[in-house]
C-alpha atoms as a PDB file:
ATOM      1  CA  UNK A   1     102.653  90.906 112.895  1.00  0.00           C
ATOM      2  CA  UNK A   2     103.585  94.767 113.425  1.00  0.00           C
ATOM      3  CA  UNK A   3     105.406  94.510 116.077  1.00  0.00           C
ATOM      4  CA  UNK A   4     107.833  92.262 114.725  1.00  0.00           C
ATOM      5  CA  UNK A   5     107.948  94.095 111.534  1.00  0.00           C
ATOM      6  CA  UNK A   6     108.654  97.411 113.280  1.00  0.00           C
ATOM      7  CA  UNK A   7     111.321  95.379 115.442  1.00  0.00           C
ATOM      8  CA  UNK A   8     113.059  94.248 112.262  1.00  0.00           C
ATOM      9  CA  UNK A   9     113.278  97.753 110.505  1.00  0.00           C
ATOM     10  CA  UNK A  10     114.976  99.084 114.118  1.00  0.00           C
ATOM     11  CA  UNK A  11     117.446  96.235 114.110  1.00  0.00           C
ATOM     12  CA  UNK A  12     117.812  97.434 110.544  1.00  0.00           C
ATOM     13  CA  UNK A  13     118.358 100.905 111.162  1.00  0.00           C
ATOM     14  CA  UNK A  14     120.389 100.582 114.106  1.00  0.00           C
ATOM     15  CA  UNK A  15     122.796  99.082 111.417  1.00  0.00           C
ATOM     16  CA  UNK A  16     123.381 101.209 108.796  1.00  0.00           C
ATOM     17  CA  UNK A  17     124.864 104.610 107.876  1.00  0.00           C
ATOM     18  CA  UNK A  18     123.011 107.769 109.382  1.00  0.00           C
ATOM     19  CA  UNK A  19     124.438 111.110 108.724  1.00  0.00           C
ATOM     20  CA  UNK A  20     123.847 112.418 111.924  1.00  0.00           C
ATOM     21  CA  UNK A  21     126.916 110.427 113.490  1.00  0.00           C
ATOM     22  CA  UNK A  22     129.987 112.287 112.110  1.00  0.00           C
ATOM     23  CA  UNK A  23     133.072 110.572 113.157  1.00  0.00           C
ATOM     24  CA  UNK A  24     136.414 112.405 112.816  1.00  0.00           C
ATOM     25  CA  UNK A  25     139.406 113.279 113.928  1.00  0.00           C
ATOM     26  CA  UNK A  26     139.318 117.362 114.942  1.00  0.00           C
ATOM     27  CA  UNK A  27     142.712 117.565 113.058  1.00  0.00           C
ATOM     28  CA  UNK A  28     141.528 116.247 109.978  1.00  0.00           C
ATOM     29  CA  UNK A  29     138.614 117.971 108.451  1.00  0.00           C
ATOM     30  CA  UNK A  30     137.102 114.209 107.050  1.00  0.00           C
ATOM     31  CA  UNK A  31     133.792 113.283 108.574  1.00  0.00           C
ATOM     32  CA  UNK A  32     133.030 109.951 108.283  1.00  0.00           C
ATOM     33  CA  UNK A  33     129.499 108.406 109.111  1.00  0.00           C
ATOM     34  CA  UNK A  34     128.989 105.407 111.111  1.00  0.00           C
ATOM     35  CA  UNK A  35     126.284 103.383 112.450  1.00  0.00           C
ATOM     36  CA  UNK A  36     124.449 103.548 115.488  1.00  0.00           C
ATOM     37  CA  UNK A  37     125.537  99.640 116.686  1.00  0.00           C
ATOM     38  CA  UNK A  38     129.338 100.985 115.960  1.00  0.00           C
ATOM     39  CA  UNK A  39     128.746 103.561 118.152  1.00  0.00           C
ATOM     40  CA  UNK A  40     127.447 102.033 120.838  1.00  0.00           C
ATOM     41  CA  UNK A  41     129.620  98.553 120.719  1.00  0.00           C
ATOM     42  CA  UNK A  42     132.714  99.575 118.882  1.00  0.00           C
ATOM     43  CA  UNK A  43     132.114  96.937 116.367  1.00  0.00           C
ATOM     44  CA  UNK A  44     131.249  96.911 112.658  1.00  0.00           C
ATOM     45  CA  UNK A  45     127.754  94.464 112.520  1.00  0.00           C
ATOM     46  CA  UNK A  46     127.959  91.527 110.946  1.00  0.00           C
ATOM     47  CA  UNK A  47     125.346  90.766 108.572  1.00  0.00           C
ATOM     48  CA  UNK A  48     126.344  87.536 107.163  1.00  0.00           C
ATOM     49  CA  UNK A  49     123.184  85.607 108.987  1.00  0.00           C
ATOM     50  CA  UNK A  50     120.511  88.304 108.063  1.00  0.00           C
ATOM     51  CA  UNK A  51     117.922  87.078 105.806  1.00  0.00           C
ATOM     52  CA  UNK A  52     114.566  88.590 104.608  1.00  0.00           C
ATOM     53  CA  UNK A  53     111.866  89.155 106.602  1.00  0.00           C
ATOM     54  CA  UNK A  54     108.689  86.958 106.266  1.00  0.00           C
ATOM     55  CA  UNK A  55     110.722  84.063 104.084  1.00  0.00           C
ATOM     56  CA  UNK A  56     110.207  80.397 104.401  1.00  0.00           C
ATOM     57  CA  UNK A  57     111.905  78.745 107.393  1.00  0.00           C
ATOM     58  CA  UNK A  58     113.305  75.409 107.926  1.00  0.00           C
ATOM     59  CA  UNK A  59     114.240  74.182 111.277  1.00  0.00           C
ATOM     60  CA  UNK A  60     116.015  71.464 112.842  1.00  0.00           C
ATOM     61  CA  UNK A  61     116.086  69.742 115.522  1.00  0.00           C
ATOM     62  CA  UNK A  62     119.321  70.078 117.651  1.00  0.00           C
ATOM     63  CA  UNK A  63     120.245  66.942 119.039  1.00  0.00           C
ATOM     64  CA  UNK A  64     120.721  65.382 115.681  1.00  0.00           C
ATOM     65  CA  UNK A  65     122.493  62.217 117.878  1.00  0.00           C
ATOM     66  CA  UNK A  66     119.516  61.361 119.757  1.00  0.00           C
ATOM     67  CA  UNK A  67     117.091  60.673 117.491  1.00  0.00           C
ATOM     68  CA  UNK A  68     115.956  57.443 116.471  1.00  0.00           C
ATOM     69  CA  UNK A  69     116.601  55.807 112.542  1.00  0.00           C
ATOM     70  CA  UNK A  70     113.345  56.631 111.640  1.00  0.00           C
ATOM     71  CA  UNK A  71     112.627  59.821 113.062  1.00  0.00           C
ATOM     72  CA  UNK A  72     112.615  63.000 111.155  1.00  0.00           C
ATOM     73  CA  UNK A  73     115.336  65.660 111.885  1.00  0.00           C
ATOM     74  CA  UNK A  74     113.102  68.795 110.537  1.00  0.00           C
ATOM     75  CA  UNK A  75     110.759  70.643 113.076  1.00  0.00           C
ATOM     76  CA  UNK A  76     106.895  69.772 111.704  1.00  0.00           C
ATOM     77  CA  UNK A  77     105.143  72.964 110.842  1.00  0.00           C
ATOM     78  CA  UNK A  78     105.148  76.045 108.071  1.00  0.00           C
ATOM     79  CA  UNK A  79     107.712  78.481 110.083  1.00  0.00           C
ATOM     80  CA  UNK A  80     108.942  82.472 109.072  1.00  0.00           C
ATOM     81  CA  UNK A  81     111.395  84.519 109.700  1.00  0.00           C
ATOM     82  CA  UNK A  82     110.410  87.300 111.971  1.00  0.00           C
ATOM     83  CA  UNK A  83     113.604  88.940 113.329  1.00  0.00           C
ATOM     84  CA  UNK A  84     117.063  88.402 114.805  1.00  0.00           C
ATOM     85  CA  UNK A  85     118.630  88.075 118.128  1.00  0.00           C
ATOM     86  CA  UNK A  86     121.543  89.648 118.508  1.00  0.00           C
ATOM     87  CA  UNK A  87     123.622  88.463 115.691  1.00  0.00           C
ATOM     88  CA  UNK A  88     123.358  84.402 115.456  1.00  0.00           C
ATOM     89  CA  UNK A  89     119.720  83.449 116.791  1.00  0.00           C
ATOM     90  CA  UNK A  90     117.107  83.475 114.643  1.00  0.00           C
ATOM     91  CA  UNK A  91     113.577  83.985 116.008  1.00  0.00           C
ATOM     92  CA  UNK A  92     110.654  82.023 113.404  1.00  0.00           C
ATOM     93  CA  UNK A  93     107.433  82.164 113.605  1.00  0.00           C
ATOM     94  CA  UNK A  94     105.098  79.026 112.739  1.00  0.00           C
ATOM     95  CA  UNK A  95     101.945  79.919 110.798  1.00  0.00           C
ATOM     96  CA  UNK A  96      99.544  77.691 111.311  1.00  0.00           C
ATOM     97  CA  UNK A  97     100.103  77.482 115.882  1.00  0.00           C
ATOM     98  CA  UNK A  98     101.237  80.893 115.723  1.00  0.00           C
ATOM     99  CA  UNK A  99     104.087  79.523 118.396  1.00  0.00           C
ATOM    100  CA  UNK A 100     107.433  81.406 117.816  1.00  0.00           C
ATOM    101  CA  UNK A 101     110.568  79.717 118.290  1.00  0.00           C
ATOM    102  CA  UNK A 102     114.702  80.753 118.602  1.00  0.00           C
ATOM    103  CA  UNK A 103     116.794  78.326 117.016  1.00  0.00           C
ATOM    104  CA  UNK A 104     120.211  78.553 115.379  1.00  0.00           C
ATOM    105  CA  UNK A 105     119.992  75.696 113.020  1.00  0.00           C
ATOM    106  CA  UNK A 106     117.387  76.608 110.385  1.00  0.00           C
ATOM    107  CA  UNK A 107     117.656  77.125 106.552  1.00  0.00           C
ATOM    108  CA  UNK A 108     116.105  79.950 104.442  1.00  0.00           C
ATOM    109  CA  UNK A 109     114.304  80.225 101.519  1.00  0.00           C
ATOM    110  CA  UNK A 110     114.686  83.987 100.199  1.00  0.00           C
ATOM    111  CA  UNK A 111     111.772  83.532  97.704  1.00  0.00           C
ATOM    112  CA  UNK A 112     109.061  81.690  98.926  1.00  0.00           C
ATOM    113  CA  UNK A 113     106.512  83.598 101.514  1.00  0.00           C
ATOM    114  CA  UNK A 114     104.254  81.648 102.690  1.00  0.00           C
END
């Protein structure tokens, strides 16, 4: 599970403040810091869908209409969050199979690790 820690803390890092970007105008003596994904993609990151590494995941299926009367719309399994991709997929883990999975339909729990 180190890899996707380490992965997680870059995609952290790579989004917040560093003082070695200084970002000014040469006119005005203000130096402002920025972020390493602002630099690169000229856009503040969004971190609305972030979540906490390692918390209970609940997923669901996707093709809600499909499915029979009787059949459950949650993914069977104990799942985690593991890390992001790009800024709306989330990629989960499942503890038990050890098979990892993208979705973008899950919910969260922030403070239950399981």
């Amino acid at each position: 599970m180190w890899d996707y820690v380490i992965e997680h803390a870059i995609w952290l890092k790579n989004r917040v403040l560093i003082a070695a970007l200084l970002y000014g105008d040469e006119d005005v003596n203000v130096a402002i810091s920025i972020t390493l994904y602002k630099a690169f993609t000229g856009n503040y990151p969004d971190f609305d869908k972030l979540r906490v590494f390692g918390c209970k995941a609940i997923l669901y299926k996707i093709n809600i209409n499909h499915l029979t009367t009787f059949e459950p719309r949650i993914r069977d399994g104990t799942w985690i969050f593991i890390r992001m991709e790009g800024n709306s997929i989330w990629k989960v883990l499942n503890i038990k199979t050890l098979a990892i999975a993208k979705t973008i339909d899950a919910c969260f729990n922030k403070y239950s690790f399981p």
